[in-house]
C-alpha atoms as a PDB file:
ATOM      1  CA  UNK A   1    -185.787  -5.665  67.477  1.00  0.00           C
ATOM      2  CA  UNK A   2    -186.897  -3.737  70.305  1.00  0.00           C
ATOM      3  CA  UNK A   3    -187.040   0.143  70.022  1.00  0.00           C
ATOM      4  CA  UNK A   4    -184.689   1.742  72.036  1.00  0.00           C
ATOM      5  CA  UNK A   5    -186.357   4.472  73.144  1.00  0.00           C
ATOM      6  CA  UNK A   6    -189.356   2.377  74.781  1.00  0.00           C
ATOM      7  CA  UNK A   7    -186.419  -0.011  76.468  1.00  0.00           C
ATOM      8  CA  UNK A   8    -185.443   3.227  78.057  1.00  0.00           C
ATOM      9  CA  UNK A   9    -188.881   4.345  79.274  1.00  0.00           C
ATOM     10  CA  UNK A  10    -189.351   1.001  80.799  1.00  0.00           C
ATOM     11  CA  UNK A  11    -186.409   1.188  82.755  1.00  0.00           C
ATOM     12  CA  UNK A  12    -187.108   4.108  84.647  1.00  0.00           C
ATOM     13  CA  UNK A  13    -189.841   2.807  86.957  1.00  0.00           C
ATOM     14  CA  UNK A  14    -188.809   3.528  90.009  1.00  0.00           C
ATOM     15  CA  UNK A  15    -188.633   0.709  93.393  1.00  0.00           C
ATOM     16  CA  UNK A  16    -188.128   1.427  96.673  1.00  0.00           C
ATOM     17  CA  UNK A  17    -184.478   2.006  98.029  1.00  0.00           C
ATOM     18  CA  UNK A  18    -182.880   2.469  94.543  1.00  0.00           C
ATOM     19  CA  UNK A  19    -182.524   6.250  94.393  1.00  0.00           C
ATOM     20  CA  UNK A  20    -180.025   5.879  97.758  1.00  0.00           C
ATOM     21  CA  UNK A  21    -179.581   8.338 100.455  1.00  0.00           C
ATOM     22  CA  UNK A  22    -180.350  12.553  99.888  1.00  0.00           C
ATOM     23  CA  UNK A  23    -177.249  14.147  99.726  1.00  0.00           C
ATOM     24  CA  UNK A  24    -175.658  15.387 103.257  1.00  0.00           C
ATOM     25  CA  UNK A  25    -174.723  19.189 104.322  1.00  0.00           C
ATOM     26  CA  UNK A  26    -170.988  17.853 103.937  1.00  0.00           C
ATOM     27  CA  UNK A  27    -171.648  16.278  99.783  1.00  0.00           C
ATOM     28  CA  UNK A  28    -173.750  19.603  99.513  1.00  0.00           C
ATOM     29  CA  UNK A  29    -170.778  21.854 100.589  1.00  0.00           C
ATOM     30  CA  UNK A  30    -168.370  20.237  98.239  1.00  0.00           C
ATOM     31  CA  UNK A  31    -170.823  19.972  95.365  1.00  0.00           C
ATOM     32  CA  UNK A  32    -170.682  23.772  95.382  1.00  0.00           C
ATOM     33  CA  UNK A  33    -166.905  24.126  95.900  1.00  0.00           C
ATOM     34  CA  UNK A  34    -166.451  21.303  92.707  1.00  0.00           C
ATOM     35  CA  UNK A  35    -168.996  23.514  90.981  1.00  0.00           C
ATOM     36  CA  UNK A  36    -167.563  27.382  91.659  1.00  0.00           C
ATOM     37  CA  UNK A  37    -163.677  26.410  91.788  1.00  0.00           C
ATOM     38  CA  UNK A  38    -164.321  23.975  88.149  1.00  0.00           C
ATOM     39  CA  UNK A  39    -165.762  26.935  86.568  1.00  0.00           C
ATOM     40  CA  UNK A  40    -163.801  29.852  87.805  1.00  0.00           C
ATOM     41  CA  UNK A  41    -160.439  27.472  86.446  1.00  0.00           C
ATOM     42  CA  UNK A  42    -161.459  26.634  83.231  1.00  0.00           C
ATOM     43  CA  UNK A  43    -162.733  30.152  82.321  1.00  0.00           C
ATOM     44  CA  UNK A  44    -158.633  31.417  83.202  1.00  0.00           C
ATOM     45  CA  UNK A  45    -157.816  28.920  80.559  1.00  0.00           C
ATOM     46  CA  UNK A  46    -160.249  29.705  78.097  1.00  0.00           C
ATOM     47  CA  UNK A  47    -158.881  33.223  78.533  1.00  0.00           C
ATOM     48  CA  UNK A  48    -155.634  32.118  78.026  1.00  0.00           C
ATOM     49  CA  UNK A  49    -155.748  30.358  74.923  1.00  0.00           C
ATOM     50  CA  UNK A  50    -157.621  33.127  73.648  1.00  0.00           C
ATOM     51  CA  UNK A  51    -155.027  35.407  74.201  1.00  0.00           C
ATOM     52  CA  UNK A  52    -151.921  33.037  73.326  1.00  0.00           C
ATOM     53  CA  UNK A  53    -149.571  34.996  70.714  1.00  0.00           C
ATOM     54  CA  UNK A  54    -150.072  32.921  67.332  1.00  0.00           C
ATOM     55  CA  UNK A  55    -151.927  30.444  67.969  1.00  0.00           C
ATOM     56  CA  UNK A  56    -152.177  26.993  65.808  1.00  0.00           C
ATOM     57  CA  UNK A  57    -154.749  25.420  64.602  1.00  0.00           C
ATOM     58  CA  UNK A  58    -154.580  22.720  67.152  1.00  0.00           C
ATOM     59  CA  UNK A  59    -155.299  25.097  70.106  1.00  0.00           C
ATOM     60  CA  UNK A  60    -158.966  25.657  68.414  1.00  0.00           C
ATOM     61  CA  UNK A  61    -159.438  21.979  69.995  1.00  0.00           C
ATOM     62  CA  UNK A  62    -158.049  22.947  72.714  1.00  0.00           C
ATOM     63  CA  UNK A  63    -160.128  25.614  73.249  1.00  0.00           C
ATOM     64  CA  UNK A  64    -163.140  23.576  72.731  1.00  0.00           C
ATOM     65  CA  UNK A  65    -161.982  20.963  75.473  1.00  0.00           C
ATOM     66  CA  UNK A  66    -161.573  23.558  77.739  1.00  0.00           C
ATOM     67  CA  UNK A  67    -165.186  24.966  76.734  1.00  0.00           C
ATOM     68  CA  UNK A  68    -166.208  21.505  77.339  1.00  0.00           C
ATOM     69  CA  UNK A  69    -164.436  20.719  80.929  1.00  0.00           C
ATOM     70  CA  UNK A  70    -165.558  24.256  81.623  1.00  0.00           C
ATOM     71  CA  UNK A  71    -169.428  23.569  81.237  1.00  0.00           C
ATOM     72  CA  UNK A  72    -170.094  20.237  81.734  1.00  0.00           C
ATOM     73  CA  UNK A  73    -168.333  19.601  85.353  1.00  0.00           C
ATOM     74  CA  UNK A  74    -170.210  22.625  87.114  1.00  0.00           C
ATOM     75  CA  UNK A  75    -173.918  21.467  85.509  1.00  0.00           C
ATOM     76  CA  UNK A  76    -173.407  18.289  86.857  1.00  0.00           C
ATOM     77  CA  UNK A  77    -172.634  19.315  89.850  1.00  0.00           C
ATOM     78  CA  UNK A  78    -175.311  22.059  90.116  1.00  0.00           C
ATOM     79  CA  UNK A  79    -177.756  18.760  88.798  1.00  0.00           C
ATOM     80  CA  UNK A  80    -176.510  16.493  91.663  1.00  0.00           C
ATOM     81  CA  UNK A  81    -178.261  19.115  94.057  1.00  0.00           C
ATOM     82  CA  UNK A  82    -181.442  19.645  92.219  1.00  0.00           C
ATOM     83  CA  UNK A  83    -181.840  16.129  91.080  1.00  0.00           C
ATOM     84  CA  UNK A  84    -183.677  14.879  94.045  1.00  0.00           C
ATOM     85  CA  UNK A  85    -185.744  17.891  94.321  1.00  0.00           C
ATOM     86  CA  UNK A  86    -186.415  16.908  90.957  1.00  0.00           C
ATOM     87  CA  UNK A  87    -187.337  13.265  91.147  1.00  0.00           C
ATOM     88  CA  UNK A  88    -190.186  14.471  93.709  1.00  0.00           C
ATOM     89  CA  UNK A  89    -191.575  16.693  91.522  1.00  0.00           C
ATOM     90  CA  UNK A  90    -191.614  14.932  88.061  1.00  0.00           C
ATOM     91  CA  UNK A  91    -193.342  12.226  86.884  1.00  0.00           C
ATOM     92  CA  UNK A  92    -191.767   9.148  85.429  1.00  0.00           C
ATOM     93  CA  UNK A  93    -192.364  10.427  81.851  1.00  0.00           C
ATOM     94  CA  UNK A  94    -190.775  13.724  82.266  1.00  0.00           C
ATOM     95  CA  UNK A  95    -188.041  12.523  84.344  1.00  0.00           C
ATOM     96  CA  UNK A  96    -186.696  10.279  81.598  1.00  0.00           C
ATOM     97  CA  UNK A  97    -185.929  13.214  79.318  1.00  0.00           C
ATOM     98  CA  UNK A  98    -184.082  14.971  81.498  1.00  0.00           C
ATOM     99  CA  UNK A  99    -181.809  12.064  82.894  1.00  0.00           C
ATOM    100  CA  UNK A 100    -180.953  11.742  78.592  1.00  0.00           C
ATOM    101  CA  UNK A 101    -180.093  14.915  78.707  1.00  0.00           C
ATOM    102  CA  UNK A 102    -177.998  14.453  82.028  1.00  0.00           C
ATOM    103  CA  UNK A 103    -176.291  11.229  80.397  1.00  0.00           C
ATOM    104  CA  UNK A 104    -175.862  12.617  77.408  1.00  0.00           C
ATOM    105  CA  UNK A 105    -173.970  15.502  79.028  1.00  0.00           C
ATOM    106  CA  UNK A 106    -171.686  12.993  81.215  1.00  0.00           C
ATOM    107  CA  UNK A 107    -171.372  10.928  77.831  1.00  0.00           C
ATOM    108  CA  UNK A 108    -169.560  14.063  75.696  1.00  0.00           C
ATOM    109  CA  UNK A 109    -168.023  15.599  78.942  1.00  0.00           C
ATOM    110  CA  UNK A 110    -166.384  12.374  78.978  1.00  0.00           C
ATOM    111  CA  UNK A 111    -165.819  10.911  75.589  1.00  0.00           C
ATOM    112  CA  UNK A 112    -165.330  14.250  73.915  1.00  0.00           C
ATOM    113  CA  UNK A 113    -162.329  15.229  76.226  1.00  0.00           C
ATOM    114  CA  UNK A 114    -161.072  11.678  75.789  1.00  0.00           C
ATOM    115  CA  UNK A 115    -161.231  11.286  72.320  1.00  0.00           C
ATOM    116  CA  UNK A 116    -159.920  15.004  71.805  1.00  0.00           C
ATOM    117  CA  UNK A 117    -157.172  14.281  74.250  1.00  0.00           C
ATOM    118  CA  UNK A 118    -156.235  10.907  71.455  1.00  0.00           C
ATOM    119  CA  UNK A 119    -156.624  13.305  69.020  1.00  0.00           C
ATOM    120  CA  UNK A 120    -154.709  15.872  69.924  1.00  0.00           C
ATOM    121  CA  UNK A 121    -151.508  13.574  70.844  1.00  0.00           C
ATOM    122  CA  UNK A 122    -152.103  12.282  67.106  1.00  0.00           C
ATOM    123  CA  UNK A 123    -151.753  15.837  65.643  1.00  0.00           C
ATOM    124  CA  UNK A 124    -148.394  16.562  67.426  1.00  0.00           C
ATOM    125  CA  UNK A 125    -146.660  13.461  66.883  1.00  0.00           C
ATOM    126  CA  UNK A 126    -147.602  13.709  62.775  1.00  0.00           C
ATOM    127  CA  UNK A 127    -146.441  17.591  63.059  1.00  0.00           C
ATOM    128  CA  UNK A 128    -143.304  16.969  64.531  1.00  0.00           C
ATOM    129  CA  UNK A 129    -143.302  13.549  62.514  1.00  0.00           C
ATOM    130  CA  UNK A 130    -143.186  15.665  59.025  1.00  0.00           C
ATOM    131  CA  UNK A 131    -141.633  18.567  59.734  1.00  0.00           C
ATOM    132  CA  UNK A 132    -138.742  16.504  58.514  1.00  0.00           C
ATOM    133  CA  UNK A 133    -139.872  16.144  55.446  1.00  0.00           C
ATOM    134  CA  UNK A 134    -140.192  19.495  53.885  1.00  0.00           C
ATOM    135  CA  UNK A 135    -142.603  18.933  51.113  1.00  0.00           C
ATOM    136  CA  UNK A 136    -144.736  16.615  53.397  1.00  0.00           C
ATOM    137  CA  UNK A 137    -144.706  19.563  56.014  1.00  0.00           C
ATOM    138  CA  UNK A 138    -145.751  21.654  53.348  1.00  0.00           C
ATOM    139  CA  UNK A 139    -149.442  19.665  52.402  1.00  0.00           C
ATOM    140  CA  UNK A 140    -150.124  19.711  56.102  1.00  0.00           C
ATOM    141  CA  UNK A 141    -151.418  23.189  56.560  1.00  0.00           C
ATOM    142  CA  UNK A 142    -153.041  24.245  59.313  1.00  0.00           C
ATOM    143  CA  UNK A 143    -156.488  25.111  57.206  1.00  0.00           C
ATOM    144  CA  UNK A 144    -156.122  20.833  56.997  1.00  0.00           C
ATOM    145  CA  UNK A 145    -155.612  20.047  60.364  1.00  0.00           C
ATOM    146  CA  UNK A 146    -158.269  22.544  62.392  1.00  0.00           C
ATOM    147  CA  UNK A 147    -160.822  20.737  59.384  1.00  0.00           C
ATOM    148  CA  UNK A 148    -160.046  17.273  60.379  1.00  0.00           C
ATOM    149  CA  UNK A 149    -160.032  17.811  63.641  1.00  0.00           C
ATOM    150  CA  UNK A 150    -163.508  19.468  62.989  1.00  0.00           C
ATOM    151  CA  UNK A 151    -164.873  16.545  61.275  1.00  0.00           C
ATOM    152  CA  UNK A 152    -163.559  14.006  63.963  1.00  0.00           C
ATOM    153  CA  UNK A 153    -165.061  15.600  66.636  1.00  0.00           C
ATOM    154  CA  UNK A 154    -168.695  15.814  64.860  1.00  0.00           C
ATOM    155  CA  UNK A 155    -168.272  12.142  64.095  1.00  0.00           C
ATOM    156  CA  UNK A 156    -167.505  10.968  67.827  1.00  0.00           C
ATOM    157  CA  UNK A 157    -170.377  13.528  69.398  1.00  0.00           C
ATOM    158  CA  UNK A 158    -172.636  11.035  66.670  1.00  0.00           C
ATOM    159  CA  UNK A 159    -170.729   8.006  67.804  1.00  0.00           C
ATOM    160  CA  UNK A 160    -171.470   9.236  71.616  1.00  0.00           C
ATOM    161  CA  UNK A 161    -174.966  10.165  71.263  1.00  0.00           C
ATOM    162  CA  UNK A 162    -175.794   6.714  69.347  1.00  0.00           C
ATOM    163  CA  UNK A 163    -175.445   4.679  72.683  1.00  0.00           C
ATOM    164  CA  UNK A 164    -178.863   6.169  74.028  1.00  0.00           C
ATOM    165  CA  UNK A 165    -180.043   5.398  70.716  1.00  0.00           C
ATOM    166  CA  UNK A 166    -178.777   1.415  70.760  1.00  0.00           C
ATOM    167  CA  UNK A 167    -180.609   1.214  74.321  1.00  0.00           C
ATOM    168  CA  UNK A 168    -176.711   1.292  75.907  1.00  0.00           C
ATOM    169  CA  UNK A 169    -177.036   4.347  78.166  1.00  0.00           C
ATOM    170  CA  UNK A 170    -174.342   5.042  80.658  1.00  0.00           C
ATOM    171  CA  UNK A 171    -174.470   4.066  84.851  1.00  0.00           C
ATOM    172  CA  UNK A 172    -175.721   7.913  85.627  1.00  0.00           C
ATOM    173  CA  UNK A 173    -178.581   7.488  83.707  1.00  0.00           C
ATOM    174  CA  UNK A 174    -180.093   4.548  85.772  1.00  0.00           C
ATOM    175  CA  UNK A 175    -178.801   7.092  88.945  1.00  0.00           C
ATOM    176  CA  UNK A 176    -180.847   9.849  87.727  1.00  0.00           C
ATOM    177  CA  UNK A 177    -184.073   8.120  87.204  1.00  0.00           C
ATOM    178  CA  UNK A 178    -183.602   5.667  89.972  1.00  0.00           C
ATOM    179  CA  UNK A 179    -183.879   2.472  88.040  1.00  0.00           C
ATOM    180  CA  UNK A 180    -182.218  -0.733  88.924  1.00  0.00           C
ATOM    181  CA  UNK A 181    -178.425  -0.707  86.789  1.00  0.00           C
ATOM    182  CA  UNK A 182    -177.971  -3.095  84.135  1.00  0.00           C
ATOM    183  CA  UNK A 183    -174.142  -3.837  84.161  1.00  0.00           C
ATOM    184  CA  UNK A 184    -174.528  -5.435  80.201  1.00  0.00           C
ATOM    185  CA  UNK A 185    -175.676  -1.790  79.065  1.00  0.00           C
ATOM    186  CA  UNK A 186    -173.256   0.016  81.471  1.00  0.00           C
ATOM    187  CA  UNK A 187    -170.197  -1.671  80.147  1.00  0.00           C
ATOM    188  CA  UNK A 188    -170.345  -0.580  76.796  1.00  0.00           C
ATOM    189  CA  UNK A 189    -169.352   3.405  77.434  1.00  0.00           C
ATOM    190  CA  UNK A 190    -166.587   2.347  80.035  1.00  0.00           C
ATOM    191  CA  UNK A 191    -165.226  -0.105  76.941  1.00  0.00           C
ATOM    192  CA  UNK A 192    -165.113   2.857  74.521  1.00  0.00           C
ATOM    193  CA  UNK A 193    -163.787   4.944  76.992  1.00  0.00           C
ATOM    194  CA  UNK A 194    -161.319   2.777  77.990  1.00  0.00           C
ATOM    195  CA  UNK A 195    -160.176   2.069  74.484  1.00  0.00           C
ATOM    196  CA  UNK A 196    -159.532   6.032  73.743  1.00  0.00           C
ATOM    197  CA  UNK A 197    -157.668   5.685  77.225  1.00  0.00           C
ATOM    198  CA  UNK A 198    -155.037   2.907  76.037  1.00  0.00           C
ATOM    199  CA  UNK A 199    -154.747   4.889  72.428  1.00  0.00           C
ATOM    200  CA  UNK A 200    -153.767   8.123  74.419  1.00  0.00           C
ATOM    201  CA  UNK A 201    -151.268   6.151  76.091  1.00  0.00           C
ATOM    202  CA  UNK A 202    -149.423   4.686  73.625  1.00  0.00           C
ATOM    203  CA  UNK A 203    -149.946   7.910  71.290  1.00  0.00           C
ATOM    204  CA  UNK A 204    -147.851  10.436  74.322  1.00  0.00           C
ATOM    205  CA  UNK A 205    -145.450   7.587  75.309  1.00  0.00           C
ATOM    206  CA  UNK A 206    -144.298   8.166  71.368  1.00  0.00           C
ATOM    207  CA  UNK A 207    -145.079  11.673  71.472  1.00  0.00           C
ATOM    208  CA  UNK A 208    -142.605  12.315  74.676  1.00  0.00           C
ATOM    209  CA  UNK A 209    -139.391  10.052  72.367  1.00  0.00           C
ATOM    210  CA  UNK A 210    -140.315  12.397  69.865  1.00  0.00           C
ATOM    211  CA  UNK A 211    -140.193  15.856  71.434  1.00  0.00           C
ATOM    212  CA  UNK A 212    -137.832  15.061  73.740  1.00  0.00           C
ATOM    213  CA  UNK A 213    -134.504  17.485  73.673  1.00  0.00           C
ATOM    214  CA  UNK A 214    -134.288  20.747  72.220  1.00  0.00           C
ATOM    215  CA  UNK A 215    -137.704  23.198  70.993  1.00  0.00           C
ATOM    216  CA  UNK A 216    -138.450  22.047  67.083  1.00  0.00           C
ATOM    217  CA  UNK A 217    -139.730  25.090  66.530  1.00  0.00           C
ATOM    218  CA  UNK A 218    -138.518  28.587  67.070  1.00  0.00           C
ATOM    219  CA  UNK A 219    -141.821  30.411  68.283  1.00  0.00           C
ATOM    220  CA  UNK A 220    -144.327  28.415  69.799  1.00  0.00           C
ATOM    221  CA  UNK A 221    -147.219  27.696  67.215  1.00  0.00           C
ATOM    222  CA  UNK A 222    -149.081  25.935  69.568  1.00  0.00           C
ATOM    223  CA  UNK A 223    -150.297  26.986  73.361  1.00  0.00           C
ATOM    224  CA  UNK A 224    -148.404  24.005  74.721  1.00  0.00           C
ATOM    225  CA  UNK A 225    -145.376  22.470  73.563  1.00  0.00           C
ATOM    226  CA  UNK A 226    -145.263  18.776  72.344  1.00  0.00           C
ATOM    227  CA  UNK A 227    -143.241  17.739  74.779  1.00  0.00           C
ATOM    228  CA  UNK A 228    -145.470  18.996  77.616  1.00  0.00           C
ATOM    229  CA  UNK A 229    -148.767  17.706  76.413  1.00  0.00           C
ATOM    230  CA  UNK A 230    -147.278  14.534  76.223  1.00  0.00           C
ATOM    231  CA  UNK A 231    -146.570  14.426  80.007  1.00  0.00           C
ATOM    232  CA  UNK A 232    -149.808  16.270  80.597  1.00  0.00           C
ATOM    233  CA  UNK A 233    -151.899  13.307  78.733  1.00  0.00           C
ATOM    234  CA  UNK A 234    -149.484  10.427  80.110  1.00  0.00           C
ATOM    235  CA  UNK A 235    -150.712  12.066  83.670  1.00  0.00           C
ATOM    236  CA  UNK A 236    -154.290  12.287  82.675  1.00  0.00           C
ATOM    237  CA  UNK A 237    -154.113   8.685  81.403  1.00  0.00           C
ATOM    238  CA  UNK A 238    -152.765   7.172  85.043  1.00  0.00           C
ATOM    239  CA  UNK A 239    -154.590   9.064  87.321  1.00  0.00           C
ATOM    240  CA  UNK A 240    -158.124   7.972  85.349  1.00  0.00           C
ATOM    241  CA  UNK A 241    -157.401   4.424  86.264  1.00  0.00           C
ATOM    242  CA  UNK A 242    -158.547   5.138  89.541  1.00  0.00           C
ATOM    243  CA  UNK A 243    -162.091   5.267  88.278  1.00  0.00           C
ATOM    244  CA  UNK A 244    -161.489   1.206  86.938  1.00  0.00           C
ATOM    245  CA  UNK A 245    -161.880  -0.273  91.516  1.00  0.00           C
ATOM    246  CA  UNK A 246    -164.638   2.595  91.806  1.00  0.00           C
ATOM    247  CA  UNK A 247    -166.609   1.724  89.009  1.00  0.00           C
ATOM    248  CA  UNK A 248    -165.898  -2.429  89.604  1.00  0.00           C
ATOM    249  CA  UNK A 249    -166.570  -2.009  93.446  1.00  0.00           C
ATOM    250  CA  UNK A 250    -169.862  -3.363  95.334  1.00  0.00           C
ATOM    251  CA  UNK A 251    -170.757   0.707  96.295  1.00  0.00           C
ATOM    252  CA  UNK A 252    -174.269   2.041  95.547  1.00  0.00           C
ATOM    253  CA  UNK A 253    -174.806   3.444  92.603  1.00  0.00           C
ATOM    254  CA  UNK A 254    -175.233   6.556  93.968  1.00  0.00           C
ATOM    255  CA  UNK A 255    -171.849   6.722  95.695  1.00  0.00           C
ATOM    256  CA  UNK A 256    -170.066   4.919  92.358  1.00  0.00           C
ATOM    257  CA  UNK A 257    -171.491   8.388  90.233  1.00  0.00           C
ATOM    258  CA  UNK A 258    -170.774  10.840  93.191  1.00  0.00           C
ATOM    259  CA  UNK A 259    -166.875   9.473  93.299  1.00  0.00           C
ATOM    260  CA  UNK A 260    -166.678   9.894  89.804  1.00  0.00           C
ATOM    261  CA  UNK A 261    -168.390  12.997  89.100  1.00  0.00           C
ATOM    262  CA  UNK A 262    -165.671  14.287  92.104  1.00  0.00           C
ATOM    263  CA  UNK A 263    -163.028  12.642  90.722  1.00  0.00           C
ATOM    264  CA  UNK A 264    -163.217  13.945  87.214  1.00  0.00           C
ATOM    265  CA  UNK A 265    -164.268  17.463  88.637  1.00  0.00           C
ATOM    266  CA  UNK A 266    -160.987  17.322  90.465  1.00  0.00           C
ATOM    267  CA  UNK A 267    -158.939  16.126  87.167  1.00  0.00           C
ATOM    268  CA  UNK A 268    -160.449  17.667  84.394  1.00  0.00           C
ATOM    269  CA  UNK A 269    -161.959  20.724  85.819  1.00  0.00           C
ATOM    270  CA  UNK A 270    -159.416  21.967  88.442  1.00  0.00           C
ATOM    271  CA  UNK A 271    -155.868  19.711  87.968  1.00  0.00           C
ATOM    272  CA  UNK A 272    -156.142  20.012  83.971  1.00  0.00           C
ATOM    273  CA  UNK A 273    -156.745  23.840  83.753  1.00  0.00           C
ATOM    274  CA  UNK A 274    -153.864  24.477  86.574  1.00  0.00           C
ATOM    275  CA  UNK A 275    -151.296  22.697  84.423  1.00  0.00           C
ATOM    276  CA  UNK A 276    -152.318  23.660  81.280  1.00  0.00           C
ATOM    277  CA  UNK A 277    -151.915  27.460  82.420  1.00  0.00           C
ATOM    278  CA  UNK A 278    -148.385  26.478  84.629  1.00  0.00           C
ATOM    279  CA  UNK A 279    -146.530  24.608  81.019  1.00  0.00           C
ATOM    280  CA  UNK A 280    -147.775  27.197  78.983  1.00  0.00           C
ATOM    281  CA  UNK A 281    -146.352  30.069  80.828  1.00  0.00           C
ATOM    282  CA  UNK A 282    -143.041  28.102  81.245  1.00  0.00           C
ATOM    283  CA  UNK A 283    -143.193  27.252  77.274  1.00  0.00           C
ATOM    284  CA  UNK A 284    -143.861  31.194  77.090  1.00  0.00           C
ATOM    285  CA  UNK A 285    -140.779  31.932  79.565  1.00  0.00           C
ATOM    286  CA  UNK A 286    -138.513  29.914  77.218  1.00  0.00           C
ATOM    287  CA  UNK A 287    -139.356  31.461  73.953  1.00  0.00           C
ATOM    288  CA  UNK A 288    -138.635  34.941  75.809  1.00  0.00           C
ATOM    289  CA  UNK A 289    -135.254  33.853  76.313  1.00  0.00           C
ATOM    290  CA  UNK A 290    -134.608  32.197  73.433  1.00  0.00           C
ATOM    291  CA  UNK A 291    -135.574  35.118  71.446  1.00  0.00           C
ATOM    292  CA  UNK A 292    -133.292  37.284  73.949  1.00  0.00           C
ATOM    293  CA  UNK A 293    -130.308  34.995  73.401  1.00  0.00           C
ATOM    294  CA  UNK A 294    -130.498  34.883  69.555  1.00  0.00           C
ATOM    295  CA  UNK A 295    -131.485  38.828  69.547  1.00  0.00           C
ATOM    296  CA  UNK A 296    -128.346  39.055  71.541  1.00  0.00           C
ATOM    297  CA  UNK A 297    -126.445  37.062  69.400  1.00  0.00           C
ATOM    298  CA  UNK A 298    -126.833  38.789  66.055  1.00  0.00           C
ATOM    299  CA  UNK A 299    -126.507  41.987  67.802  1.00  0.00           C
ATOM    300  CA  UNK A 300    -122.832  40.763  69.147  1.00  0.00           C
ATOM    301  CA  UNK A 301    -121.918  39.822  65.555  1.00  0.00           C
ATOM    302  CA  UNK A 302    -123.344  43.000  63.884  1.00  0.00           C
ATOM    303  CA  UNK A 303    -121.234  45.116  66.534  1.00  0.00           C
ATOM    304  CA  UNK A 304    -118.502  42.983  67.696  1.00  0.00           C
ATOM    305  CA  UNK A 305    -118.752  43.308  71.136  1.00  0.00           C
ATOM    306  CA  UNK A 306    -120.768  41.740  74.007  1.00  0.00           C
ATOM    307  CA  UNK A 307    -123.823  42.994  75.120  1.00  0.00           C
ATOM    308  CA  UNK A 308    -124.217  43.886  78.830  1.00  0.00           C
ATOM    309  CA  UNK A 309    -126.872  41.386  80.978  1.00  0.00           C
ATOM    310  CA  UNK A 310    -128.333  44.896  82.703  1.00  0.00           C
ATOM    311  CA  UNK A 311    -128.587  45.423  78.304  1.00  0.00           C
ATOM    312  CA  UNK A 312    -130.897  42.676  78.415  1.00  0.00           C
ATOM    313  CA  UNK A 313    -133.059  42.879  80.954  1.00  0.00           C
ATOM    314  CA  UNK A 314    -134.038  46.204  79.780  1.00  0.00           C
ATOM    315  CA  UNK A 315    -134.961  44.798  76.103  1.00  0.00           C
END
């Protein structure tokens, strides 16, 4: 069996042509927009979760895919400047490093939000699924979930960094060192990917039956309702499969990675953050009033009268 690592070496010898065109004022211009307007959004929503009143322990992945969407976007984007500056100046042996390093960041930016986007629809629909069940409901603590989810997510960064490691790197790694693409090795990541895609789907399309209708909870232990994330991954899901014609099309290589480092900047690193922040501040709107109608309520039976709406507004 050949070793992996030397397959990888030997690919990166460079031919004439392959590294395409240097990047234009115009690619430059947006590179830095993606890279400014990526970061500035996912920071608000890191901020956000972090100061979300009673939080669950499914908003600690949250958090971490917004840590993740919120660093990995704006490197690449900062690398797509510097990388032909850096081609010049590196040799071939140095070079190949760094492109792992690049891959390996496209491979968790990727697969990490993915997965944690499957996992995260799986974790609401068994919540709501038990909370039925009283005793059930009463094993799955939240000390259980924020561990599994731990454990998941250590066990697909493995799974992710193992395809360098079986000599099945993805298409930005031949981009970076300027080595001719082999489509057998590229296909594998895009499979996996598009298998965590399909499990999302089916996952919120059960999710959104499930939380349809009234709140099932009376204060939000979670920074997004059930019901929301569902539409917010069903969205995700259906907008991604505009990468499947971009990544199947005759373009460069070059121009395949620039579309979708621009289109996932766009989705995951400016869309995702701006409706993230949007539901939750709705969700946070209707626990206000819910907590004003049943405060109003109790206070009507206590007294026996009606409260005043100018009453309310001042509670």
């Amino acid at each position: 069996m050949a070793d992996p690592v030397v397959g990888l070496t030997s690919m990166t010898s460079v031919k004439p042509g392959e590294q395409g065109e240097p990047l234009d004022v115009s690619t430059q211009l947006l590179l830095v927009a993606q890279t400014v307007i990526s970061a500035v959004l996912s920071l608000l929503l890191v901020r956000d979760i972090r100061r979300s009143r009673g939080p669950g322990a499914l908003d600690e992945l949250l958090l971490l895919r917004a840590v993740i969407n919120g660093i990995c976007w704006p490197v690449l984007n900062v690398f797509s400047l510097l990388v032909d500056s850096l081609r010049g100046m590196l040799p071939a042996t140095w070079l190949h490093p760094i492109c792992v390093l690049h891959g390996l960041l496209i491979v968790y930016g990727i697969g990490l939000v993915t997965a944690s986007n499957s996992l995260l629809s799986l974790c609401r629909l068994l919540q709501l699924t038990v909370a039925r069940r009283p005793a059930v409901a009463a094993r799955l603590s939240q000390r259980l979930l924020a561990w599994q989810n731990r454990v998941a997510m250590l066990l697909l960064a493995g799974l992710f960094s193992s395809l360098f490691f079986t000599n099945t790197p993805p298409a930005s790694y031949f981009w970076c060192t300027g080595a001719s693409e082999l489509k057998v090795l590229t296909n594998m990541p895009l499979t996996i990917n598009s298998a965590i895609h399909l499990l999302t789907f089916f996952c919120s399309l059960a999710l959104l039956r499930v939380s349809s209708g009234p709140p099932d909870t009376g204060r939000p232990r979670n920074y997004l309702p059930a019901y929301s994330w569902a539409q917010l991954c069903l969205v995700t899901v259906i907008a991604k499969t505009l990468l499947v014609p971009l990544n199947t099309s005759n373009l460069s290589l070059q121009q395949r990675y620039l579309g979708n480092l621009a289109l996932f900047t766009v989705m995951s690193g400016m869309l995702d953050p701006c409706l993230q922040m949007l539901m939750a501040r709705r969700w946070r709107q209707q626990m206000r009033r819910r907590r004003l109608q049943i405060a109003q309520l109790r206070d009507t039976h206590q007294r026996g009268f009606v409260i005043p709406a100018i009453r309310l507004d001042l509670i």
